[in-house]
C-alpha atoms as a PDB file:
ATOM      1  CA  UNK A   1      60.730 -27.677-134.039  1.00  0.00           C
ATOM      2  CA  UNK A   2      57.088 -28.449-134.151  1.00  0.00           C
ATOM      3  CA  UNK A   3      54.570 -28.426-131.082  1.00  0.00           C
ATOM      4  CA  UNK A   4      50.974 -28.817-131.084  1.00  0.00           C
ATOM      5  CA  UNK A   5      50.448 -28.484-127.484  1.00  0.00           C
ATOM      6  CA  UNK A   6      46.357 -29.754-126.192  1.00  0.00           C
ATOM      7  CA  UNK A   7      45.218 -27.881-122.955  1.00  0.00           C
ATOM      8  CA  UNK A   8      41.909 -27.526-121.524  1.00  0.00           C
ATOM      9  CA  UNK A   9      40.978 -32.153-120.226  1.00  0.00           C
ATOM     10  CA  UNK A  10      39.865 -32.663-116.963  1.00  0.00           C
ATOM     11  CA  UNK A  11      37.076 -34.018-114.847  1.00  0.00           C
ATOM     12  CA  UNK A  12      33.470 -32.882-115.662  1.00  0.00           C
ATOM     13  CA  UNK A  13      29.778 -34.474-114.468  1.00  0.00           C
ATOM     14  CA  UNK A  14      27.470 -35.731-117.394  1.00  0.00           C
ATOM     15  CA  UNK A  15      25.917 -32.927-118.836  1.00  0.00           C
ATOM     16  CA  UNK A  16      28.940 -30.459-118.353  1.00  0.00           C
ATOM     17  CA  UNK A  17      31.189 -28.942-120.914  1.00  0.00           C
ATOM     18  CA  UNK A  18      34.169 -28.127-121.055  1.00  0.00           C
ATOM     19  CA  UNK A  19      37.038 -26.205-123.919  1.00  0.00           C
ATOM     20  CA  UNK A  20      40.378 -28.099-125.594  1.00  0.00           C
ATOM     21  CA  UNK A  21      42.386 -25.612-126.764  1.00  0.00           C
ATOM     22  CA  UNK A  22      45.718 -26.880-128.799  1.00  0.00           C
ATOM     23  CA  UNK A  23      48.578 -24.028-129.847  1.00  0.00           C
ATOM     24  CA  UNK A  24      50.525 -24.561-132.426  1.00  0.00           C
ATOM     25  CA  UNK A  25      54.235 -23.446-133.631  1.00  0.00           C
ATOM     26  CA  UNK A  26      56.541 -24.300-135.871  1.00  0.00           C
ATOM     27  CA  UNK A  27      54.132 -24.969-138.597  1.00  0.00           C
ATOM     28  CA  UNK A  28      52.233 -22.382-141.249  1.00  0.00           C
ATOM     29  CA  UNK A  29      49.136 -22.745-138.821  1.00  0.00           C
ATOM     30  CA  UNK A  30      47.575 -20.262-141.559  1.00  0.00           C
ATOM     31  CA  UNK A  31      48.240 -22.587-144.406  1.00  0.00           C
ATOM     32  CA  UNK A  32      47.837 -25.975-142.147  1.00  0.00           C
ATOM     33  CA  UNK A  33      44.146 -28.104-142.038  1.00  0.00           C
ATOM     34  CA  UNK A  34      43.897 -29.052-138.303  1.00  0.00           C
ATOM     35  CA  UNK A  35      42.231 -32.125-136.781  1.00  0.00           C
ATOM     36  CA  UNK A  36      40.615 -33.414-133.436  1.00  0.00           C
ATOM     37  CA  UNK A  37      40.656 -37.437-132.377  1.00  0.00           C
ATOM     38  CA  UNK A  38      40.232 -38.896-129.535  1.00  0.00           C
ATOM     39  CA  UNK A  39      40.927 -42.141-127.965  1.00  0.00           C
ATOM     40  CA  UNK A  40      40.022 -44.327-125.065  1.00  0.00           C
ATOM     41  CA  UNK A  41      41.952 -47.250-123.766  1.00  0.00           C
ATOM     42  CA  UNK A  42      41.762 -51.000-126.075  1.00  0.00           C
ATOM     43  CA  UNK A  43      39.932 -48.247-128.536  1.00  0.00           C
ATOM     44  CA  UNK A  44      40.618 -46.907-132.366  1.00  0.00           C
ATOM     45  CA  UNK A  45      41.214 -43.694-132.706  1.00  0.00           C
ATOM     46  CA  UNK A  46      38.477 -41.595-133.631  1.00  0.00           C
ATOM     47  CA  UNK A  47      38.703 -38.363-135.917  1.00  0.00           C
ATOM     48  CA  UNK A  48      35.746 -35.953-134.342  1.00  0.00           C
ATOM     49  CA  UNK A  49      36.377 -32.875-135.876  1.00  0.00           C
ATOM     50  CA  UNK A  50      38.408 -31.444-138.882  1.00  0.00           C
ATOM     51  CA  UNK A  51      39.043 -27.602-139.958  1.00  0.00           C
ATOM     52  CA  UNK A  52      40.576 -26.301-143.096  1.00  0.00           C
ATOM     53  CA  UNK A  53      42.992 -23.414-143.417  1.00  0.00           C
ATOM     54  CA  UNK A  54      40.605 -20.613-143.577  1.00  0.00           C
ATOM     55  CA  UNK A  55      38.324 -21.767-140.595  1.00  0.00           C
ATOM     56  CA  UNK A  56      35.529 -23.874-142.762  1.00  0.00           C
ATOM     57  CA  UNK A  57      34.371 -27.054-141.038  1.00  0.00           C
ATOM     58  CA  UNK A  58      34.823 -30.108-143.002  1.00  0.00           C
ATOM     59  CA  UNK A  59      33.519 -32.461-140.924  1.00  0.00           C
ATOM     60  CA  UNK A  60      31.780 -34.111-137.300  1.00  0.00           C
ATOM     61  CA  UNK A  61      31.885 -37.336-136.168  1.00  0.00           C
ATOM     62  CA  UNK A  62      28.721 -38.390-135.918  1.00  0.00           C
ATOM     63  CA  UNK A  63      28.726 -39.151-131.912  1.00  0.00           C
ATOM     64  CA  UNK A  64      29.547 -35.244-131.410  1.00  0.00           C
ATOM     65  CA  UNK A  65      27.591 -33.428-133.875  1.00  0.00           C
ATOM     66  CA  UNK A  66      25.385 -30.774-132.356  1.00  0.00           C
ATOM     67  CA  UNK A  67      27.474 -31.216-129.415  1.00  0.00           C
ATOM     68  CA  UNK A  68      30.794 -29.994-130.281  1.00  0.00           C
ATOM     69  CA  UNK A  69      31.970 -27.113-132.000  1.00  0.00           C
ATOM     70  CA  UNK A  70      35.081 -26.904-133.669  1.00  0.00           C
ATOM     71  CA  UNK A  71      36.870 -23.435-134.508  1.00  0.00           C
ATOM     72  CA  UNK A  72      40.565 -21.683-134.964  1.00  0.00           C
ATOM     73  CA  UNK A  73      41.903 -18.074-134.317  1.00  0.00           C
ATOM     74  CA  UNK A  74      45.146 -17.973-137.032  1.00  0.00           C
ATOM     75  CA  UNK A  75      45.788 -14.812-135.286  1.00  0.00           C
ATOM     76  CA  UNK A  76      46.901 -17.106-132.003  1.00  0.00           C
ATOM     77  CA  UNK A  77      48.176 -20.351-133.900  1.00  0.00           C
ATOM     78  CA  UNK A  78      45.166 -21.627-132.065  1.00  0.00           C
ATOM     79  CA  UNK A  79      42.398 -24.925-132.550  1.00  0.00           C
ATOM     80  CA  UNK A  80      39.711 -25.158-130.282  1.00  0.00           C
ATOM     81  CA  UNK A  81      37.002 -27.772-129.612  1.00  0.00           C
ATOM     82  CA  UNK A  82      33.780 -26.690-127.389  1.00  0.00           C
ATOM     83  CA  UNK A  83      32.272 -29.589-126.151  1.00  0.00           C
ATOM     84  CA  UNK A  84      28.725 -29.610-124.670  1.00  0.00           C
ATOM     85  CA  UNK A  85      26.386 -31.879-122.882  1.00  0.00           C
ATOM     86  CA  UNK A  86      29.589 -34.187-122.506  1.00  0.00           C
ATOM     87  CA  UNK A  87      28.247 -38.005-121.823  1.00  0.00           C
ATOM     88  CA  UNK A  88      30.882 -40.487-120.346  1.00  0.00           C
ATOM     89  CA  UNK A  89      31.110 -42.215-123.560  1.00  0.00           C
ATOM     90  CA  UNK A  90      33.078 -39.195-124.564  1.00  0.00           C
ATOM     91  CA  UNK A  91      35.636 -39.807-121.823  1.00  0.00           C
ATOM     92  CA  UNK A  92      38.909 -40.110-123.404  1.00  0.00           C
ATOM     93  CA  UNK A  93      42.824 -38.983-124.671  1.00  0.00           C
ATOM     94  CA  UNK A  94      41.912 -36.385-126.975  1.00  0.00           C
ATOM     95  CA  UNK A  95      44.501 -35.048-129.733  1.00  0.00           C
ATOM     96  CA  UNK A  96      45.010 -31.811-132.065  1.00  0.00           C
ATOM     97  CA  UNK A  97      46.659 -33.393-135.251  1.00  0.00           C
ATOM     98  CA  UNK A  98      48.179 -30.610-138.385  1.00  0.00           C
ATOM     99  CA  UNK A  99      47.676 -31.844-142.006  1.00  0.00           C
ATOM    100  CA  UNK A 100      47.631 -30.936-144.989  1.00  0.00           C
ATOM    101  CA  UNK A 101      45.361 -31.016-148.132  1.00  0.00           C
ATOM    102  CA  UNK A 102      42.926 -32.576-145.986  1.00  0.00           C
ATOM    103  CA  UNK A 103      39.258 -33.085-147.243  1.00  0.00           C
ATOM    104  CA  UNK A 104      35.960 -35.062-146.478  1.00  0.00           C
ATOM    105  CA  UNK A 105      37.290 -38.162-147.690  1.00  0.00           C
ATOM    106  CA  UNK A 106      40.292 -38.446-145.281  1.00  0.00           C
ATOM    107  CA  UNK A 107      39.791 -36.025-142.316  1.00  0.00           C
ATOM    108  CA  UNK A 108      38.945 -38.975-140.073  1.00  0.00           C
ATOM    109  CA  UNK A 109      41.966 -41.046-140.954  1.00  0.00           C
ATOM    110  CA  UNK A 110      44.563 -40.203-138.215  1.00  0.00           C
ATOM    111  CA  UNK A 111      47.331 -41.558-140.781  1.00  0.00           C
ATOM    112  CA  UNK A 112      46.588 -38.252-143.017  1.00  0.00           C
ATOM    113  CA  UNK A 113      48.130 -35.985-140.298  1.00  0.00           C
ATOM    114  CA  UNK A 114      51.544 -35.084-139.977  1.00  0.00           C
ATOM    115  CA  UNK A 115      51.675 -33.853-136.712  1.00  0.00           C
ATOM    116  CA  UNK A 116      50.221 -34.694-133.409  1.00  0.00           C
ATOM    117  CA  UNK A 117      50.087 -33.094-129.969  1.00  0.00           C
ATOM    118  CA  UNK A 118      51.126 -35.398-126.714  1.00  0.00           C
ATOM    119  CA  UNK A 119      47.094 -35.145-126.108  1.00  0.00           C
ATOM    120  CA  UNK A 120      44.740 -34.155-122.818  1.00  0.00           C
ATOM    121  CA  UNK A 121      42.619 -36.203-121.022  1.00  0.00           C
ATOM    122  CA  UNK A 122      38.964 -35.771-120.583  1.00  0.00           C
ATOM    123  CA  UNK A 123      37.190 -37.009-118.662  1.00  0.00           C
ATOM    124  CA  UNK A 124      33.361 -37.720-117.887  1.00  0.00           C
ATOM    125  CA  UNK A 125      31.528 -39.165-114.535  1.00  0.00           C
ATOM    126  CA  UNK A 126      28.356 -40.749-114.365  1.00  0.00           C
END
C-alpha cells in the first residue's frame, strides 16, 4: 500500500509562515521525484515545487519563488515545503504528489505523478 500523507495546513495572518511536511511509504522514496501543487476552489491545479531523487530542486512556480523552499530528508521518507511571507492568494488544498523520471518540462503537470496524498489545507487571512 502506498501513502503520501500532507501534515503541517492551518490558519496563518498575511505575512506568516508556516511548514507542509508529507511522509511517504510504500514507495522507493530514495529513488522517487516528489512534487508540491496546490489548489483552491473553481481553480487548476498548480505544480509549485518539484524535487528529484537526490534532493536537487527542479523547479518554482513562479508565484512562490523566493518564498518557498522546497527540501526532503530520504532518511525519514520525508518532503517538506517552507513557506514564507504567505499572502492570501496562497490560501489553498495543497498536495505532495510521487513521480517518476520527472524533469523541467513536466514537473508542473499534475498528470506526470503517480501518486497523490489526500492534501492539507492552508490557509491565509487578510
Amino acid at each position: 500500500q502506498v501513502y503520501l500523507v500532507e501534515s503541517g495546513g492551518g490558519l496563518v495572518e498575511t505575512g506568516g509562515s508556516l511548514r507542509l511536511s508529507c511522509t511517504v511509504s510504500g514507495l522507493l522514496f530514495g529513488e522517487t521525484t516528489m512534487g508540491w501543487f496546490r489548489q483552491a476552489p473553481g481553480k487548476f491545479r498548480l505544480g509549485i515545487s518539484c524535487i528529484t531523487p537526490k534532493g536537487a530542486v527542479i523547479g518554482y512556480a513562479d508565484s512562490v519563488r523566493g518564498r518557498f523552499t522546497i527540501s526532503r530528508d530520504i532518511a525519514k521518507n520525508t518532503v517538506s515545503l517552507q513557506m514564507n511571507r504567505l499572502k492570501p492568494d496562497d490560501t489553498a488544498n495543497y498536495y505532495c504528489a510521487a513521480g517518476i523520471g520527472l524533469d523541467g518540462s513536466n514537473w508542473y503537470v499534475p498528470h506526470a505523478y503517480g501518486n497523490w496524498g489526500q492534501g492539507t489545507q492552508v490557509t491565509v487571512s487578510s
